[in-house]
Protein backbone atom coordinates (compact mmCIF):
# COMPACT_ATOMS: atom_id res chain seq x y z
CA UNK A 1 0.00 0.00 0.00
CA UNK A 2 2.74 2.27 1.05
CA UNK A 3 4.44 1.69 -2.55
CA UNK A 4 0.83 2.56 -4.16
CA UNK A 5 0.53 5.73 -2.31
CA UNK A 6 4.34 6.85 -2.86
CA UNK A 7 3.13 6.67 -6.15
CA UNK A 8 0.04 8.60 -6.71
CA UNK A 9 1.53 11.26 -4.87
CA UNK A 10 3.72 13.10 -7.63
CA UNK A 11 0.42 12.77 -10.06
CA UNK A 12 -2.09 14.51 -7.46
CA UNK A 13 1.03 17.34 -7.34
CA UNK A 14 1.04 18.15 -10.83
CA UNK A 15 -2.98 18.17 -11.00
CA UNK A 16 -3.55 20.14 -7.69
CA UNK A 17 -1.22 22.72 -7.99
CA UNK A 18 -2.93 23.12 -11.79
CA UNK A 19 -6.39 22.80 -9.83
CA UNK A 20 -5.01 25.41 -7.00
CA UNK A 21 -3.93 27.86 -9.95
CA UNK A 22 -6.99 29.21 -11.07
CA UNK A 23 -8.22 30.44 -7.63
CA UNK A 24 -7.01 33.52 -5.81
CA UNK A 25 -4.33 33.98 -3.19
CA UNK A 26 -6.09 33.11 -0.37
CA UNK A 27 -7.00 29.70 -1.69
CA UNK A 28 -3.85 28.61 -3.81
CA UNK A 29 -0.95 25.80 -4.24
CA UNK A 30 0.89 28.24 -1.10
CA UNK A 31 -1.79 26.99 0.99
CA UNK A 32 -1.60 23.83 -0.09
CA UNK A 33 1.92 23.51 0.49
CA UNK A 34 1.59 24.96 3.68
CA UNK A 35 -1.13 22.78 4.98
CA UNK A 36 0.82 19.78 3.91
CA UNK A 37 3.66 21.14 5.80
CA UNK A 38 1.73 21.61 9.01
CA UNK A 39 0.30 18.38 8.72
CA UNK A 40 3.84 16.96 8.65
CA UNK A 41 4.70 19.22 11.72
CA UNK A 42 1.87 17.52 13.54
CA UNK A 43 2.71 14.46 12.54
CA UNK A 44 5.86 14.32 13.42
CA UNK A 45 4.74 15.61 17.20
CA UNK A 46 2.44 13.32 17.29
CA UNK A 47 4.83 10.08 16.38
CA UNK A 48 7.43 11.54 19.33
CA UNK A 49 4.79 11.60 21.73
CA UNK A 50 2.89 8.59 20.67
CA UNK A 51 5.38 6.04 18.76
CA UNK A 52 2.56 3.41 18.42
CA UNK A 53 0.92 5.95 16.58
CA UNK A 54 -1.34 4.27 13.24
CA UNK A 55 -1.76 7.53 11.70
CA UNK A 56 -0.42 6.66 7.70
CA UNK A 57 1.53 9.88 6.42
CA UNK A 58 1.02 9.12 2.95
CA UNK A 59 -3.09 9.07 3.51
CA UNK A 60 -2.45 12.79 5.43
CA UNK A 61 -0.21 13.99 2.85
CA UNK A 62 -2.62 13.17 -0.10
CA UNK A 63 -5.74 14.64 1.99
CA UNK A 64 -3.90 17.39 2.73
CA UNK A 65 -3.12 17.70 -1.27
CA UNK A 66 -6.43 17.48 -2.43
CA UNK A 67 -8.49 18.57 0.83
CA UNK A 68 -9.82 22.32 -1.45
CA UNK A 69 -10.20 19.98 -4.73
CA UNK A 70 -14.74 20.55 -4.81
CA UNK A 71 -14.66 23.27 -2.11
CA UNK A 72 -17.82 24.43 -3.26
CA UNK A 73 -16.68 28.00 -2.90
CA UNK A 74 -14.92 27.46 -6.13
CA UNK A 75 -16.69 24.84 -7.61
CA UNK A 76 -17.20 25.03 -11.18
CA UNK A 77 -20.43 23.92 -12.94
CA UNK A 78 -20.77 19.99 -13.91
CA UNK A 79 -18.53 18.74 -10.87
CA UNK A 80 -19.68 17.33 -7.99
CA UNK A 81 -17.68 18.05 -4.57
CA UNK A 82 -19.02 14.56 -3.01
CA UNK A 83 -17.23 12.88 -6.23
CA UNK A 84 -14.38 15.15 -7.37
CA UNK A 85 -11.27 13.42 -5.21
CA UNK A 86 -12.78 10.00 -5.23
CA UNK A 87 -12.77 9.86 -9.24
CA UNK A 88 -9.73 11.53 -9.77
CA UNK A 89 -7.70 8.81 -7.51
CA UNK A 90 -9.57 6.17 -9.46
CA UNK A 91 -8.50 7.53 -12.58
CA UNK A 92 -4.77 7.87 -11.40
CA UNK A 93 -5.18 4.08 -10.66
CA UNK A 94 -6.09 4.33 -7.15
CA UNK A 95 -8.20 1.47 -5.85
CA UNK A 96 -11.66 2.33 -4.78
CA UNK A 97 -11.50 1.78 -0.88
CA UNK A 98 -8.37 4.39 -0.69
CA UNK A 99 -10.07 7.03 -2.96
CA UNK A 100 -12.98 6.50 -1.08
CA UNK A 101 -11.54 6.73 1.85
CA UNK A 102 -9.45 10.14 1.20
CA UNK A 103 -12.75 11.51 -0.58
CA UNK A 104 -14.32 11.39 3.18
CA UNK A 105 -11.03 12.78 5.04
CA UNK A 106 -11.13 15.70 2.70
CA UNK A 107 -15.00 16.36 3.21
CA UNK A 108 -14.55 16.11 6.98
CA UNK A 109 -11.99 18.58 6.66
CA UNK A 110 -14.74 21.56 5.85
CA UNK A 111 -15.62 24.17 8.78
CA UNK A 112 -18.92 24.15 7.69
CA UNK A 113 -19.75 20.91 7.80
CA UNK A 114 -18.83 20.51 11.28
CA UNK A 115 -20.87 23.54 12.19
CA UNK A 116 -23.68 21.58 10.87
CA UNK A 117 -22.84 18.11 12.37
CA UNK A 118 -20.29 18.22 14.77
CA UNK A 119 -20.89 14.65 16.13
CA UNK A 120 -20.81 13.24 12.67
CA UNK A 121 -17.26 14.87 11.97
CA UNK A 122 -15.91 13.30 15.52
CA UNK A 123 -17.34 10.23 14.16
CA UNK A 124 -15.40 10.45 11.10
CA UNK A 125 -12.02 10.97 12.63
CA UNK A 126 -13.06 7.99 14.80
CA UNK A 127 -12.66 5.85 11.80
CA UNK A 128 -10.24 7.96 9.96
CA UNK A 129 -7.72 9.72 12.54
CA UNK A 130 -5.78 11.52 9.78
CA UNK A 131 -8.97 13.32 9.69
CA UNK A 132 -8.24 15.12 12.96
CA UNK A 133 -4.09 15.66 11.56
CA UNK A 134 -5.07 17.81 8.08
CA UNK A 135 -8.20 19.53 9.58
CA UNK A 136 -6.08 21.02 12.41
CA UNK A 137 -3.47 21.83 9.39
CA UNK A 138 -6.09 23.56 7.60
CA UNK A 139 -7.19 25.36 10.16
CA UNK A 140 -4.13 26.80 11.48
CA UNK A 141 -3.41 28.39 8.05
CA UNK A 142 -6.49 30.68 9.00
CA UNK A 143 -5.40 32.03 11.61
CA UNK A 144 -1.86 33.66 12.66
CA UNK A 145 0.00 35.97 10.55
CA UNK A 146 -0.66 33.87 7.38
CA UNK A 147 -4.75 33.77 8.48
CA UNK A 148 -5.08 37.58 8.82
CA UNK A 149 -3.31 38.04 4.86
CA UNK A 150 -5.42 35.09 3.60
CA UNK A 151 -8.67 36.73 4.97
CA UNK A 152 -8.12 40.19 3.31
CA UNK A 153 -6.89 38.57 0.25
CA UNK A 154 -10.38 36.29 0.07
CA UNK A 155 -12.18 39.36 1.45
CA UNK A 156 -10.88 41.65 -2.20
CA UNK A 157 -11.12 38.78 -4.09
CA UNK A 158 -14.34 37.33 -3.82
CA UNK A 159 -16.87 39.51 -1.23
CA UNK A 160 -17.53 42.91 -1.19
CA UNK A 161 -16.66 43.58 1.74
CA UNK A 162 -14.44 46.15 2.84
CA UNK A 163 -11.16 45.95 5.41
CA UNK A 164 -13.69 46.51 7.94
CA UNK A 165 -15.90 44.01 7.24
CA UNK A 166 -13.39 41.23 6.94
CA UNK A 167 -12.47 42.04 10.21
CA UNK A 168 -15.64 40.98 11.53
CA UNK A 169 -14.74 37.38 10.63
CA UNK A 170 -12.28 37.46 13.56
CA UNK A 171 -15.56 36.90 15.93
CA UNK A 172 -17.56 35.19 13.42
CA UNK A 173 -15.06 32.60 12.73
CA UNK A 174 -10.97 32.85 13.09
CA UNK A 175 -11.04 33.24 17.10
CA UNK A 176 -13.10 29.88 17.48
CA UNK A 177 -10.56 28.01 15.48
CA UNK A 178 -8.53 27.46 19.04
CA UNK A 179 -11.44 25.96 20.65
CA UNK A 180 -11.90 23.27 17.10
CA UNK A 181 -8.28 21.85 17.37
CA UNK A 182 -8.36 18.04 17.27
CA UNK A 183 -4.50 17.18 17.99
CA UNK A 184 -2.68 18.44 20.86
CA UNK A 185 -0.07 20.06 19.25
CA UNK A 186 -2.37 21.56 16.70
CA UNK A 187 -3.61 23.09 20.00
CA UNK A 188 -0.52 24.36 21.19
CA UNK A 189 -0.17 26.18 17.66
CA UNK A 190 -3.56 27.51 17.49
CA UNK A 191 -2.67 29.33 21.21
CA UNK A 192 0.09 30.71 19.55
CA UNK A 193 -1.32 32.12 16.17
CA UNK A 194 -4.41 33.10 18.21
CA UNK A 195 -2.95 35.36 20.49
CA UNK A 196 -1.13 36.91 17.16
CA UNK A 197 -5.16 37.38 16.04
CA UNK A 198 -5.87 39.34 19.38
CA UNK A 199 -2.97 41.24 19.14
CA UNK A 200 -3.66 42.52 15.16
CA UNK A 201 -7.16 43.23 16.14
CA UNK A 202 -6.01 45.22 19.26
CA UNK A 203 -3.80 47.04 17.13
CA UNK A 204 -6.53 47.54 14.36
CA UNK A 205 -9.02 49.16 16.45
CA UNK A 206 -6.13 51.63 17.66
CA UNK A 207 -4.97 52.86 13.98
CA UNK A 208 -8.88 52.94 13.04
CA UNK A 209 -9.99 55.20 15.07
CA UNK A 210 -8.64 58.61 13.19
CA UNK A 211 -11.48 57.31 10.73
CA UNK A 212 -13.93 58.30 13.91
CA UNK A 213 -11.96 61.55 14.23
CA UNK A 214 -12.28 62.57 10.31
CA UNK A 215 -15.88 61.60 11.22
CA UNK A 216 -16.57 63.94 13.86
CA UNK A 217 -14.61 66.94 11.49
CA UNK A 218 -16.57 66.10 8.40
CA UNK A 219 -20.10 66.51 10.49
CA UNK A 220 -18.49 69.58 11.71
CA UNK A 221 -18.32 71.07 8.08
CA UNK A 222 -21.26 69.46 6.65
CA UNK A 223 -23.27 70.90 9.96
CA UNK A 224 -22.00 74.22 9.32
CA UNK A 225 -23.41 74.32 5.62
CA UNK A 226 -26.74 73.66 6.81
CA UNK A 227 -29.48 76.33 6.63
């Protein structure tokens, strides 16, 4: 199996970072590479602390590779997120059980879906515990230094929203991420890039508040024009 998996890998490189290059900067091969890194980083934690470990590091490095391949934010018309991964192993000559099986770890890996169903996601890494390694991966490249330039990035690219309004997503979303980690050194890194988050929107609402002065000054002339 090991052999097998060795081998799909450099195929599902050259098709993901194609896949990845259409999208913009908050959603690219960078972040791919980087959750694949951090899923190594945990894995390698979690080996040192727990040598009988049965976590397979060729199942978390392909889920980590294809874990945004049918994210639905990007999804084009004709595919099918529940299918995407699954065919595309088959076709690469992957048997069905293993595409199958990294189809589920990279739907378990969605925020939303665990919003919806958090038991069933628990479930999931029950069965499949590399589940819990590239969701925490994922996850930590949301928040931190990286999460703060991703969210402004995704916040020009695809919302209307203004600087201001992506900062709302801090409370909506990026400060829970802590409180979601499944891996205790995916834990120990969310502390760390959280307290960055706190720290950035500390500092935010410092610098914006001359936009509150300039406020008060433009009433002041507009006020003065009125009859």
């Amino acid at each position: 199996m090991a052999t097998l998996l060795e081998g799909l890998i450099p195929k599902v490189v050259v098709y993901v970072e194609d896949y990845m290059g259409k999208f913009d900067g908050s959603h690219d091969f960078n972040h791919i590479k980087r959750v694949v890194g951090l899923s190594h980083t945990l894995y390698g934690s979690i080996v040192k602390a727990t040598p009988d470990s049965k976590l397979d590091i060729n199942i978390i490095t392909l889920s980590a590779l294809l874990h945004d391949v049918g994210d639905r934010k990007y999804l084009k018309p004709g595919e099918d997120s529940n299918t995407l991964v699954r065919n595309l192993l088959i076709s690469f000559g992957a048997p069905e059980h293993l595409a199958a099986r990294i189809q589920t770890i990279c739907a378990g890996v969605s925020y939303t879906s665990e919003m919806k169903d958090p038991a069933y996601v628990l479930g999931l890494i029950e069965f499949y515990p590399e589940l819990a390694v590239v969701q925490d991966a994922d996850r930590l490249d949301a928040i931190g230094a990286v999460g703060i330039g991703r969210l402004f990035t995704y916040g020009g690219a695809r919302t209307s929203l203004d600087m201001q309004g992506s900062i709302a997503h801090f409370d909506k979303k990026l400060l829970l991420l802590e409180t979601m980690m499944k891996t205790e050194p995916g834990l120990l890194l969310a502390k760390e890039r959280t307290e960055i988050l706190k720290q950035f929107a500390y500092d935010w609402e410092h610098e914006i508040a001359v936009q509150r002065v300039a406020d008060d000054v433009l009433d002041g002339f507009a006020a003065s024009k009125r009859p």
